[in-house]
PDB file of N, CA and C in Angstrom:
ATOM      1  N   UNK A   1    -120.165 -19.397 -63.186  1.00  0.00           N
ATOM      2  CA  UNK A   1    -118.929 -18.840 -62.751  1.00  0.00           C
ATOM      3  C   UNK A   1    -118.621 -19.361 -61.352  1.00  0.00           C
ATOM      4  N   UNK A   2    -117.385 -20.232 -61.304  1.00  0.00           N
ATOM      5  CA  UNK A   2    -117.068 -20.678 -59.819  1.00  0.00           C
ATOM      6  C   UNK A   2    -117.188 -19.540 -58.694  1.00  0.00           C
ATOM      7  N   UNK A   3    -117.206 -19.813 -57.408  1.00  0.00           N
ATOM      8  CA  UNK A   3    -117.041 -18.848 -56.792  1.00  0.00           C
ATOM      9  C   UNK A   3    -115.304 -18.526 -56.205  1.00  0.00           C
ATOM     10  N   UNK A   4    -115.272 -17.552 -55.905  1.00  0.00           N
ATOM     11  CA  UNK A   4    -113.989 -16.868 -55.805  1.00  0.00           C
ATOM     12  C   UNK A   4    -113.870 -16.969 -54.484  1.00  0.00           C
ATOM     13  N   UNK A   5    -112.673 -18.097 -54.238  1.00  0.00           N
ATOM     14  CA  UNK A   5    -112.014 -18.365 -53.056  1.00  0.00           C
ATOM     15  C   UNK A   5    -110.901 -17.415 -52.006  1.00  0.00           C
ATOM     16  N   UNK A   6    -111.371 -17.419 -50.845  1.00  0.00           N
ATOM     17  CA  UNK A   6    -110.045 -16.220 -50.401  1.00  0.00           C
ATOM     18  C   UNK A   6    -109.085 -16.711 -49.888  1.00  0.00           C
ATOM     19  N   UNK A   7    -108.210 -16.891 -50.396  1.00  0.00           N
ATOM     20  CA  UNK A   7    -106.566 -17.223 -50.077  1.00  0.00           C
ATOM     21  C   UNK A   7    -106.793 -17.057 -48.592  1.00  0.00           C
ATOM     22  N   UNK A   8    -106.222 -18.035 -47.793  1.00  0.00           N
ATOM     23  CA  UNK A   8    -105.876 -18.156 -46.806  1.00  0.00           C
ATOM     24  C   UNK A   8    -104.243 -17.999 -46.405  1.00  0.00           C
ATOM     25  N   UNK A   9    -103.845 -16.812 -45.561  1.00  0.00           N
ATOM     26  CA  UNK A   9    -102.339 -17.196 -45.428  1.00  0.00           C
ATOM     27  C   UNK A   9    -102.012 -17.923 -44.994  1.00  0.00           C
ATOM     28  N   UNK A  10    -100.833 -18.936 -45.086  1.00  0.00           N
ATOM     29  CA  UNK A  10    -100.367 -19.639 -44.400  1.00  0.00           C
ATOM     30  C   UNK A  10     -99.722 -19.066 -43.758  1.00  0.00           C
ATOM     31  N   UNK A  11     -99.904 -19.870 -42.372  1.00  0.00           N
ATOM     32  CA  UNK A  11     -98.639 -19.172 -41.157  1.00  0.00           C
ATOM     33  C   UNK A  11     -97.741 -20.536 -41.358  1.00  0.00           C
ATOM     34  N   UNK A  12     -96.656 -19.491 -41.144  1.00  0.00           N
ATOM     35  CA  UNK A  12     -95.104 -20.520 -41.227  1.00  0.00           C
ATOM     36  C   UNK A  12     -94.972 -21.307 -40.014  1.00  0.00           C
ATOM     37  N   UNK A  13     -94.384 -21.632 -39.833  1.00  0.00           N
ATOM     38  CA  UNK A  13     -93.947 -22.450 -38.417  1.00  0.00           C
ATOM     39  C   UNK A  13     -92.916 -22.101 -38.147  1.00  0.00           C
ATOM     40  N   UNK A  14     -92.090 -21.370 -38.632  1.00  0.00           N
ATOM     41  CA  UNK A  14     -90.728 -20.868 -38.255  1.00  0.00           C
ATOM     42  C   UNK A  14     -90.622 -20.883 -37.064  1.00  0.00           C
ATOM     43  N   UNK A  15     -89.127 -20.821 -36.621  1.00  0.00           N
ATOM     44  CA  UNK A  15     -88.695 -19.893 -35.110  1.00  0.00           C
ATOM     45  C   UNK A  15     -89.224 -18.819 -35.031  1.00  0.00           C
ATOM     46  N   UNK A  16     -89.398 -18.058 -35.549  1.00  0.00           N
ATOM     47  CA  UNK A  16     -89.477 -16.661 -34.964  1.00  0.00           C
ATOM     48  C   UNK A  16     -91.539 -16.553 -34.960  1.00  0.00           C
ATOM     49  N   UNK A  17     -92.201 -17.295 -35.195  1.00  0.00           N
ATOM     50  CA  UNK A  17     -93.578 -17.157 -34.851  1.00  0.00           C
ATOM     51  C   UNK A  17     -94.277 -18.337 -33.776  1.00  0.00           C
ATOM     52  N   UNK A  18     -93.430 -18.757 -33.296  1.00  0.00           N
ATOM     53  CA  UNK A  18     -93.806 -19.365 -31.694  1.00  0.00           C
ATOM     54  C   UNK A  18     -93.582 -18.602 -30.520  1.00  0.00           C
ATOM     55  N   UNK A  19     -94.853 -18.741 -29.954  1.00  0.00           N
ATOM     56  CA  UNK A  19     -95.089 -17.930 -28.523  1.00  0.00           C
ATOM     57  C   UNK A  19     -93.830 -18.222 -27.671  1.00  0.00           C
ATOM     58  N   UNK A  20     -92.963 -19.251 -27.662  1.00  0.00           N
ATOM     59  CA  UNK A  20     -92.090 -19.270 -26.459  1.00  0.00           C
ATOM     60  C   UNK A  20     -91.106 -18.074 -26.936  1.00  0.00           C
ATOM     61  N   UNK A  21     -90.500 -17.748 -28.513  1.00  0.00           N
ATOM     62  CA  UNK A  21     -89.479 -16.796 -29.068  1.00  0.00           C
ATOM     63  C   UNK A  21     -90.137 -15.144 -28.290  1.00  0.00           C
ATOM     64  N   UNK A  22     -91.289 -14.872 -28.693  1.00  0.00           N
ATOM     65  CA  UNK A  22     -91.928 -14.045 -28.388  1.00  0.00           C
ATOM     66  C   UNK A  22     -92.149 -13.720 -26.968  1.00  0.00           C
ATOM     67  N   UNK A  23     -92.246 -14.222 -26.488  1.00  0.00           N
ATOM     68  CA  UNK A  23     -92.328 -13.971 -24.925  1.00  0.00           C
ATOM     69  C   UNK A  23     -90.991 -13.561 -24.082  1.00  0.00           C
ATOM     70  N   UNK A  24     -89.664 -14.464 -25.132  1.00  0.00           N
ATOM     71  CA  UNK A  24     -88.404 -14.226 -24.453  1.00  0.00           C
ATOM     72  C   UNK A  24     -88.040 -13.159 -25.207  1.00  0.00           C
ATOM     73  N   UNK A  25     -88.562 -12.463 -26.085  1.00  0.00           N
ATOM     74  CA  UNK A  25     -88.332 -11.613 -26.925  1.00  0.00           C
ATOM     75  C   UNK A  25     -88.768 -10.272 -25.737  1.00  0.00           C
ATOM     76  N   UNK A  26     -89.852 -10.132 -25.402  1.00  0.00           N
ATOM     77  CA  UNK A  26     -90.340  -9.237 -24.733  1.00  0.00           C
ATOM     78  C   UNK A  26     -89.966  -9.390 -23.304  1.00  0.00           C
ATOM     79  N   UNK A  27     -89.083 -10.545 -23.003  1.00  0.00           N
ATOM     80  CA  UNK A  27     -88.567 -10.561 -21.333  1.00  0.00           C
ATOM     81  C   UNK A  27     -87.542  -9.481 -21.481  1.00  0.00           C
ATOM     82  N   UNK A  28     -86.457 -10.412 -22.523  1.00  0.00           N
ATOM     83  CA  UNK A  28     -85.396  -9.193 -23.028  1.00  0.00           C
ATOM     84  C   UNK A  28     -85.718  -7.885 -22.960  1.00  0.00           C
ATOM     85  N   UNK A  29     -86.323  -7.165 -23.720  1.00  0.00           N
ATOM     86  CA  UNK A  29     -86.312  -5.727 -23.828  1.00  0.00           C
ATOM     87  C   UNK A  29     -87.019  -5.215 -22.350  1.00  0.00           C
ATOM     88  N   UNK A  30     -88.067  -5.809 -21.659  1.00  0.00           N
ATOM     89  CA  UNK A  30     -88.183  -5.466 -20.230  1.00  0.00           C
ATOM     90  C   UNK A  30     -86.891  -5.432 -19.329  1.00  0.00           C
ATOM     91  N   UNK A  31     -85.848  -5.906 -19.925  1.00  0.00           N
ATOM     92  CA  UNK A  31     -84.759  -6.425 -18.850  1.00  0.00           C
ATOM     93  C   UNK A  31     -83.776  -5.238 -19.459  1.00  0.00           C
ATOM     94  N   UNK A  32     -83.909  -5.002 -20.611  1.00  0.00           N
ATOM     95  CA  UNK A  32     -82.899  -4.410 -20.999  1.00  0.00           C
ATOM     96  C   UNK A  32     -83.506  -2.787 -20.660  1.00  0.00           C
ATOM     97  N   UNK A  33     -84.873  -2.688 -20.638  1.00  0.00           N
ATOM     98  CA  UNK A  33     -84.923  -1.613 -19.951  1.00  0.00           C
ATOM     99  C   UNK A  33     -84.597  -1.375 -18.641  1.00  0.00           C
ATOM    100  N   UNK A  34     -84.932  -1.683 -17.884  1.00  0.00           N
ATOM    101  CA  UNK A  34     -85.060  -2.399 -16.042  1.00  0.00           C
ATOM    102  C   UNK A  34     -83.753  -1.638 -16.437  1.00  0.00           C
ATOM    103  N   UNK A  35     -82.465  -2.205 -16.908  1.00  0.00           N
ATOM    104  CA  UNK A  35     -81.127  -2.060 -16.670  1.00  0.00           C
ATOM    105  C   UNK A  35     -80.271  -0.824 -17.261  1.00  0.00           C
ATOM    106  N   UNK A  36     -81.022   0.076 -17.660  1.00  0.00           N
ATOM    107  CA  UNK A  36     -81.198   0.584 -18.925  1.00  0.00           C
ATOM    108  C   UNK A  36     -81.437   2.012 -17.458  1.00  0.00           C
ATOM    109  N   UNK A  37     -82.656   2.032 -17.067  1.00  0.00           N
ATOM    110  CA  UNK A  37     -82.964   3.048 -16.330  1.00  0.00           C
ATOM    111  C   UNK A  37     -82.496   2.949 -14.923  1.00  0.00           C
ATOM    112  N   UNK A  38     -81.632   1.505 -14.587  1.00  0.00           N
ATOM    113  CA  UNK A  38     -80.617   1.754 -13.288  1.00  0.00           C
ATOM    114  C   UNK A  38     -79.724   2.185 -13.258  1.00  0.00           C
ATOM    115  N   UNK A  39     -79.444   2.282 -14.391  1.00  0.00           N
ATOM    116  CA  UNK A  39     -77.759   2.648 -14.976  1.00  0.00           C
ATOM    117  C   UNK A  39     -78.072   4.249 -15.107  1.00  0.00           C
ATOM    118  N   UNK A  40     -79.055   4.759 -15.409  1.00  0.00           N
ATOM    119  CA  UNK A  40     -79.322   6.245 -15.262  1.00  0.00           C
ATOM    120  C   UNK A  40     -79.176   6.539 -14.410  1.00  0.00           C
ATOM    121  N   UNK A  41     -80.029   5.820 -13.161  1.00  0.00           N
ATOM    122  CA  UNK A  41     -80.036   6.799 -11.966  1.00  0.00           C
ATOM    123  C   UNK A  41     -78.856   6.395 -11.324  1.00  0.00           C
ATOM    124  N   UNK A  42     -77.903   5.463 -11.557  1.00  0.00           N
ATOM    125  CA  UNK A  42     -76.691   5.453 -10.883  1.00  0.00           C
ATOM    126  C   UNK A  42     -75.807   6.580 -11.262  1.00  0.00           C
ATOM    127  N   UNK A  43     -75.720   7.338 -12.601  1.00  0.00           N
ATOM    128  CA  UNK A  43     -74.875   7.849 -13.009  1.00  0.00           C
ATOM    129  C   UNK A  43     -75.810   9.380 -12.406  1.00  0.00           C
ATOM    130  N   UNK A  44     -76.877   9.620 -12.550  1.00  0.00           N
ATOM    131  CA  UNK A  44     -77.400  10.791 -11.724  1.00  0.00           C
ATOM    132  C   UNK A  44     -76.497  10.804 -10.352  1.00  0.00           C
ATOM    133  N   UNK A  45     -76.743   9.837  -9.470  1.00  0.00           N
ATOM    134  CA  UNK A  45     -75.965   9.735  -8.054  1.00  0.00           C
ATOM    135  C   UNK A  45     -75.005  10.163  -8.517  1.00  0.00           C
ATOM    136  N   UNK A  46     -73.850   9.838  -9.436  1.00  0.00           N
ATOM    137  CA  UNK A  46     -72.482   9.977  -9.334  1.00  0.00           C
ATOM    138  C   UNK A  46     -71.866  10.881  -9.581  1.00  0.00           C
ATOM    139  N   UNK A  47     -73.097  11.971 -10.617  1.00  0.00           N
ATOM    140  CA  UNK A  47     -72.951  13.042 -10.960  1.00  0.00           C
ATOM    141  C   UNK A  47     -72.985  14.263  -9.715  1.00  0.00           C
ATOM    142  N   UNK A  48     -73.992  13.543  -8.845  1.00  0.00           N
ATOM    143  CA  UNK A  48     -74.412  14.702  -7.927  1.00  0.00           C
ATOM    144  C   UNK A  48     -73.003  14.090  -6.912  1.00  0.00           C
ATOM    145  N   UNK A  49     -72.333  13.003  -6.500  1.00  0.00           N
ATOM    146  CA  UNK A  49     -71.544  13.052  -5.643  1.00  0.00           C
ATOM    147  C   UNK A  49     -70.482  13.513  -6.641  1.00  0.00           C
ATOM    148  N   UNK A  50     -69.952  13.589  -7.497  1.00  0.00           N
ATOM    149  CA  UNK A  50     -68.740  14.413  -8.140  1.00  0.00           C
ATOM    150  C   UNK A  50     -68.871  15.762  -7.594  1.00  0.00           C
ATOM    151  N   UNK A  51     -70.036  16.546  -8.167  1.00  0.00           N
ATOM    152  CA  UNK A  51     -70.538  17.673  -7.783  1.00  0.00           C
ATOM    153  C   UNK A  51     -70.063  18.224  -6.369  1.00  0.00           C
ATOM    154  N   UNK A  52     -70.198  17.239  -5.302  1.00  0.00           N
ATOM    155  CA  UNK A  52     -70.158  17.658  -4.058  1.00  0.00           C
ATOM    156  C   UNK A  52     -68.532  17.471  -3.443  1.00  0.00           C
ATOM    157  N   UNK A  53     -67.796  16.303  -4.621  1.00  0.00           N
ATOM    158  CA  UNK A  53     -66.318  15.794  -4.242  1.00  0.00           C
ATOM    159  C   UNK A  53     -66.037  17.651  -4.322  1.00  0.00           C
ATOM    160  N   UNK A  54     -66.253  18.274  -5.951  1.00  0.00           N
ATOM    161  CA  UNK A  54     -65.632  19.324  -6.241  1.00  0.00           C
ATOM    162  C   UNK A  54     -65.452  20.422  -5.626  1.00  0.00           C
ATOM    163  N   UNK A  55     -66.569  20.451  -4.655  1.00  0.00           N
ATOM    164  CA  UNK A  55     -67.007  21.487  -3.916  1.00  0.00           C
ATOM    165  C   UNK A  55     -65.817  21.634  -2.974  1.00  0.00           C
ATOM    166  N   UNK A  56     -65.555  20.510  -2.268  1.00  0.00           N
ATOM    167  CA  UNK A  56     -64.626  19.733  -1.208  1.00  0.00           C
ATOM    168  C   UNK A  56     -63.453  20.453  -1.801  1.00  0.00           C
ATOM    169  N   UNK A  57     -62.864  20.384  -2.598  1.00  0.00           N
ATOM    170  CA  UNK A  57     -61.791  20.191  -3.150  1.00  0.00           C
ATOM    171  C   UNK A  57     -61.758  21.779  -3.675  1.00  0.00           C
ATOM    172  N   UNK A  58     -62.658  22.839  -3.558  1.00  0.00           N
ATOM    173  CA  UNK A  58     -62.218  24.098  -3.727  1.00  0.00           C
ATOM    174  C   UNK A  58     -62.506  24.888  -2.511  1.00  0.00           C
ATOM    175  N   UNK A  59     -62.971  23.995  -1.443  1.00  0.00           N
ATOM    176  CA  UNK A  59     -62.839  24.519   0.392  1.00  0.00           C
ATOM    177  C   UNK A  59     -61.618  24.303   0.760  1.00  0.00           C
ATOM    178  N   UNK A  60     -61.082  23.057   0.316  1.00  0.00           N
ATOM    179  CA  UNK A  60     -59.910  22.161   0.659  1.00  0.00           C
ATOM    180  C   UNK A  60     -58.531  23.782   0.168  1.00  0.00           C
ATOM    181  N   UNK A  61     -58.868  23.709  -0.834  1.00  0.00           N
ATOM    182  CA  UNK A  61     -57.758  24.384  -2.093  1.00  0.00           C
ATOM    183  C   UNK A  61     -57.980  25.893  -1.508  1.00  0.00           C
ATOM    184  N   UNK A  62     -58.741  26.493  -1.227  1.00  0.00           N
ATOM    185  CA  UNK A  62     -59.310  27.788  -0.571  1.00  0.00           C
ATOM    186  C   UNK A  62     -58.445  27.909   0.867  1.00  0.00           C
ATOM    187  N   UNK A  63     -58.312  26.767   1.812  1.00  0.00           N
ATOM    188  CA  UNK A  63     -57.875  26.254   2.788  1.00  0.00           C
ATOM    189  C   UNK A  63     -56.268  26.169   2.994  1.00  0.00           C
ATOM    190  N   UNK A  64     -55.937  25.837   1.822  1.00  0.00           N
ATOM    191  CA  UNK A  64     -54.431  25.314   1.499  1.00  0.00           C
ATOM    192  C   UNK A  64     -53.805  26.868   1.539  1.00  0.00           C
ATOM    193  N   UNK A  65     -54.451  27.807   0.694  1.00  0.00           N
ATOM    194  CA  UNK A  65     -53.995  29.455  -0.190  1.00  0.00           C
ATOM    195  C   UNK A  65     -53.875  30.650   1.203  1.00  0.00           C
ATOM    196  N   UNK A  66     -55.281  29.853   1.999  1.00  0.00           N
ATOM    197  CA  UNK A  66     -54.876  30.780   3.200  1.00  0.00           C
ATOM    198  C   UNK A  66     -53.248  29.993   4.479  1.00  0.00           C
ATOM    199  N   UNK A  67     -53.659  28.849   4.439  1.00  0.00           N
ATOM    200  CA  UNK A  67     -51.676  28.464   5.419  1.00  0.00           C
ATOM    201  C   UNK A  67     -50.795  28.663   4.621  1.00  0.00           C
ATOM    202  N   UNK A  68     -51.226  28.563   3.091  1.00  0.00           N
ATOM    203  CA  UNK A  68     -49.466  28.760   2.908  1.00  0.00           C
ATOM    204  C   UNK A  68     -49.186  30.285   2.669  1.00  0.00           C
ATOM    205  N   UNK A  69     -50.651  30.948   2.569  1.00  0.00           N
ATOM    206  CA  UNK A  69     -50.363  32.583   2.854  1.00  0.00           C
ATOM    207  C   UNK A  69     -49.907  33.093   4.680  1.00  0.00           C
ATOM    208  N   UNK A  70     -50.491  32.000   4.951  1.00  0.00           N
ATOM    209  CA  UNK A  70     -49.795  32.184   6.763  1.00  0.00           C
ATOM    210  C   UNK A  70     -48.116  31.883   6.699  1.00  0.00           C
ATOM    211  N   UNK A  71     -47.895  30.814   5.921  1.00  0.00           N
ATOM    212  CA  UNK A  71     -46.867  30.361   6.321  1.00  0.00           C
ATOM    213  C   UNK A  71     -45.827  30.973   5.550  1.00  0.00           C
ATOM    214  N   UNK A  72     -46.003  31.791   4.575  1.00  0.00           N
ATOM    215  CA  UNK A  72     -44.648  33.075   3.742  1.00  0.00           C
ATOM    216  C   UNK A  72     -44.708  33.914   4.654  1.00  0.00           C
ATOM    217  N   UNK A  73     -45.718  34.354   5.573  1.00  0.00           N
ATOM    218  CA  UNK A  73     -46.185  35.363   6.110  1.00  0.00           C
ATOM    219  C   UNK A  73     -44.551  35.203   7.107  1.00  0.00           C
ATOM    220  N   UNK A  74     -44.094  36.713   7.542  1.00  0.00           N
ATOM    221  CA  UNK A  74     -43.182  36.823   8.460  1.00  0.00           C
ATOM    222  C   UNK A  74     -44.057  37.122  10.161  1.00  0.00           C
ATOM    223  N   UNK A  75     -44.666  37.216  10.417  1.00  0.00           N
ATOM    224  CA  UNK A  75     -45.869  37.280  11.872  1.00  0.00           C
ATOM    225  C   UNK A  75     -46.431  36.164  11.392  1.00  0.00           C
ATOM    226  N   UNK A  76     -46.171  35.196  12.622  1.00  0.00           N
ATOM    227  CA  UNK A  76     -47.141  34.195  12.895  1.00  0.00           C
ATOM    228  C   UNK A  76     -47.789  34.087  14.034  1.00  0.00           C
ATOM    229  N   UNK A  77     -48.022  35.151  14.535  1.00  0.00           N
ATOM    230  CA  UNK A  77     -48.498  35.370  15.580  1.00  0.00           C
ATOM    231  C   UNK A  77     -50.134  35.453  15.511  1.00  0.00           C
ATOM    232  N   UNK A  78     -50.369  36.228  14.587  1.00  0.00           N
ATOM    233  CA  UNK A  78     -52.045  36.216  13.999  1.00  0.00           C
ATOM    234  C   UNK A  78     -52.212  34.835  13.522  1.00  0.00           C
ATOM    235  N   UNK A  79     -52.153  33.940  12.714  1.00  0.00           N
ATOM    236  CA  UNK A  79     -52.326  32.307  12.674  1.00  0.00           C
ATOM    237  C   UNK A  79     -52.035  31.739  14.340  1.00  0.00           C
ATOM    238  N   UNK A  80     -51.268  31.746  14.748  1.00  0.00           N
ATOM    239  CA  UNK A  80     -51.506  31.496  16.069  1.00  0.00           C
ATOM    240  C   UNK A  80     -52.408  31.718  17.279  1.00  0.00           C
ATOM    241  N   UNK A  81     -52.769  32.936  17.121  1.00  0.00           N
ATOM    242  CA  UNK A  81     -53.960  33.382  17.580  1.00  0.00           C
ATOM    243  C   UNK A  81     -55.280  32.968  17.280  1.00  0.00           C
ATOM    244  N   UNK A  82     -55.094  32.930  16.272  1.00  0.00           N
ATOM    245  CA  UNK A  82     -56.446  32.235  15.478  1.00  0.00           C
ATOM    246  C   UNK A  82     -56.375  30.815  15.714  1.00  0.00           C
ATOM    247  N   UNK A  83     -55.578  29.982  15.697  1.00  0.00           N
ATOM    248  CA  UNK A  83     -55.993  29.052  16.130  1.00  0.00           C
ATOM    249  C   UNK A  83     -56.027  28.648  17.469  1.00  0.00           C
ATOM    250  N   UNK A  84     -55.231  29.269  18.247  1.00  0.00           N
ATOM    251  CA  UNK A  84     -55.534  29.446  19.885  1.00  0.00           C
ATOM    252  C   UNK A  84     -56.983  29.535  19.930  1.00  0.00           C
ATOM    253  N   UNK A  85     -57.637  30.625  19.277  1.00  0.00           N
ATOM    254  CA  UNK A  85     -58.959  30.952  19.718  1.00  0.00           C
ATOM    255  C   UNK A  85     -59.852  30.043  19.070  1.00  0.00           C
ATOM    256  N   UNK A  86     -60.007  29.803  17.760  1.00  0.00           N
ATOM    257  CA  UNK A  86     -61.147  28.433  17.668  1.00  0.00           C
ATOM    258  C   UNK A  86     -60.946  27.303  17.538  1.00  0.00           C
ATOM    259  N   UNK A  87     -59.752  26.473  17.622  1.00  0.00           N
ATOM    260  CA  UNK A  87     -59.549  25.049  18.046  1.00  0.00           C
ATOM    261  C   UNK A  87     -59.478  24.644  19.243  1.00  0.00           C
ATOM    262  N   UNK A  88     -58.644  25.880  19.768  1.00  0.00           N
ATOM    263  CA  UNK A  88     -58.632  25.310  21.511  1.00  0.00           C
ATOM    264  C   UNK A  88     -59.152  26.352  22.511  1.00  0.00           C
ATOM    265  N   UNK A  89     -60.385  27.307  21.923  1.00  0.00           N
ATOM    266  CA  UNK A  89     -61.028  27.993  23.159  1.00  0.00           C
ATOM    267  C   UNK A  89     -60.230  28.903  23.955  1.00  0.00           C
ATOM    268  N   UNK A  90     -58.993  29.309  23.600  1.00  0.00           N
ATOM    269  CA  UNK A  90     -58.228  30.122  24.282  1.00  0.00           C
ATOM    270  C   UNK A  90     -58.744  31.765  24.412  1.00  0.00           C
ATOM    271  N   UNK A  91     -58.276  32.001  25.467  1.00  0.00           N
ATOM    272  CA  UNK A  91     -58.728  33.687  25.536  1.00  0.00           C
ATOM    273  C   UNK A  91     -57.553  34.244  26.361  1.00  0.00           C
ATOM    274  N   UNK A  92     -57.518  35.129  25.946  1.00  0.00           N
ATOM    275  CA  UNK A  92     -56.770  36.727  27.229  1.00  0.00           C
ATOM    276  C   UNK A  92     -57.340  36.597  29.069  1.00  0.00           C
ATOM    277  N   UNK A  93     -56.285  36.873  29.519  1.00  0.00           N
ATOM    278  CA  UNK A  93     -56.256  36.453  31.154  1.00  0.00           C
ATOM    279  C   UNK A  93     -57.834  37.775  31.116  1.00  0.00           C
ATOM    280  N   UNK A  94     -57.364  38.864  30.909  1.00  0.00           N
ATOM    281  CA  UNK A  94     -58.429  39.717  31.107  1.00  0.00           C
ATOM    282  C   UNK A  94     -59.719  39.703  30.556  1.00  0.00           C
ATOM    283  N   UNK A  95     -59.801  39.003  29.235  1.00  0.00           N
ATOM    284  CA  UNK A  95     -60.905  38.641  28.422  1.00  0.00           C
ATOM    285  C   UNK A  95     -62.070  37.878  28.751  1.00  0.00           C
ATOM    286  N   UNK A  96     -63.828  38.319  28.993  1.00  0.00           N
ATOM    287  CA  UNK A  96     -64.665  37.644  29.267  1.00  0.00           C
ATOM    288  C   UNK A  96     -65.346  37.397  28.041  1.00  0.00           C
ATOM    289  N   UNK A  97     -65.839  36.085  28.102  1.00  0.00           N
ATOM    290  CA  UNK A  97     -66.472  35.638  27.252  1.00  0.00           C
ATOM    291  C   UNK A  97     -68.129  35.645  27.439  1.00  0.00           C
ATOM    292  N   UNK A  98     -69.062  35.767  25.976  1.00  0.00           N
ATOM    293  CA  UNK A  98     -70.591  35.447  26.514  1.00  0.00           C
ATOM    294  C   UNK A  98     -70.825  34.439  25.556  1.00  0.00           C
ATOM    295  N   UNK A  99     -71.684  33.360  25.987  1.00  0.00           N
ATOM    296  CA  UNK A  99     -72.688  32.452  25.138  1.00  0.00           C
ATOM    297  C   UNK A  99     -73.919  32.741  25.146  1.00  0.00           C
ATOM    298  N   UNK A 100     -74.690  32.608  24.089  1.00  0.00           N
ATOM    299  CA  UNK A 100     -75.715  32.716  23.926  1.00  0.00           C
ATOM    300  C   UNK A 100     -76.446  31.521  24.368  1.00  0.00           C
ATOM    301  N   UNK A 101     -77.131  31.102  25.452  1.00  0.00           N
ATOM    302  CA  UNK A 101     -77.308  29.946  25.824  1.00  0.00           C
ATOM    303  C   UNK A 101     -79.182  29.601  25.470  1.00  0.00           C
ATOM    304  N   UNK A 102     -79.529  30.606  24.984  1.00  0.00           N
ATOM    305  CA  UNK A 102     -81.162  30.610  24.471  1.00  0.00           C
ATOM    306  C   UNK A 102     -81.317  29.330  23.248  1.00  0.00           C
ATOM    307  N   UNK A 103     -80.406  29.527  22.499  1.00  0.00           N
ATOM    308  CA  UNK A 103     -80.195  28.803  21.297  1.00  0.00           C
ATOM    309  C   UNK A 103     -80.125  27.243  21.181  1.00  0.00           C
ATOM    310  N   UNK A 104     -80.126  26.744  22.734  1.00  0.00           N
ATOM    311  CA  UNK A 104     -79.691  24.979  22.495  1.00  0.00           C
ATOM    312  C   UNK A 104     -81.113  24.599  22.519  1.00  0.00           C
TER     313      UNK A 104
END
């Protein structure tokens, strides 16, 4: 009884089983990750600066509700006052002021 030979596979020679396909095969998907997880954390950033635009924009809008509640207002004397006193430091001839000067 002959003896029983074991098939050898042949490897193809194709394109797709040379080391140069393979190697650019695996550059790709390194690259496409690389780009893949910059693009995440860019959109994290953009999420957290939206976040902070919005914030802006309901100080802003909060901001707007109180002048134009000054400005229906018939006394403008209280808006005036108020801004006498914390934009430009104004006070009453009789009025003393204290700072806390421990704090700098």
């Amino acid at each position: 009884m002959p003896a029983k030979r074991k098939k050898k596979k042949a490897r193809g020679k194709g394109f797709f089983n040379n080391i140069p396909f393979k190697l650019v095969a695996v550059a790709l998907v390194i690259c496409c990750t690389v780009i893949s997880v910059s693009t995440e954390y860019d959109r994290m950033q953009k999420e957290e600066e939206l976040l902070s635009i919005k914030e802006k924009i309901k100080d802003y809008e909060n901001e707007n509700a109180e002048l134009q509640q000054n400005l229906e207002g018939d006394d403008m004397t209280a808006y005036i006052e108020k801004v006498a006193r914390e934009d430009f430091n104004y006070a009453y001839p009789d009025e003393q002021r204290f700072y806390d000067t421990s704090r700098n």
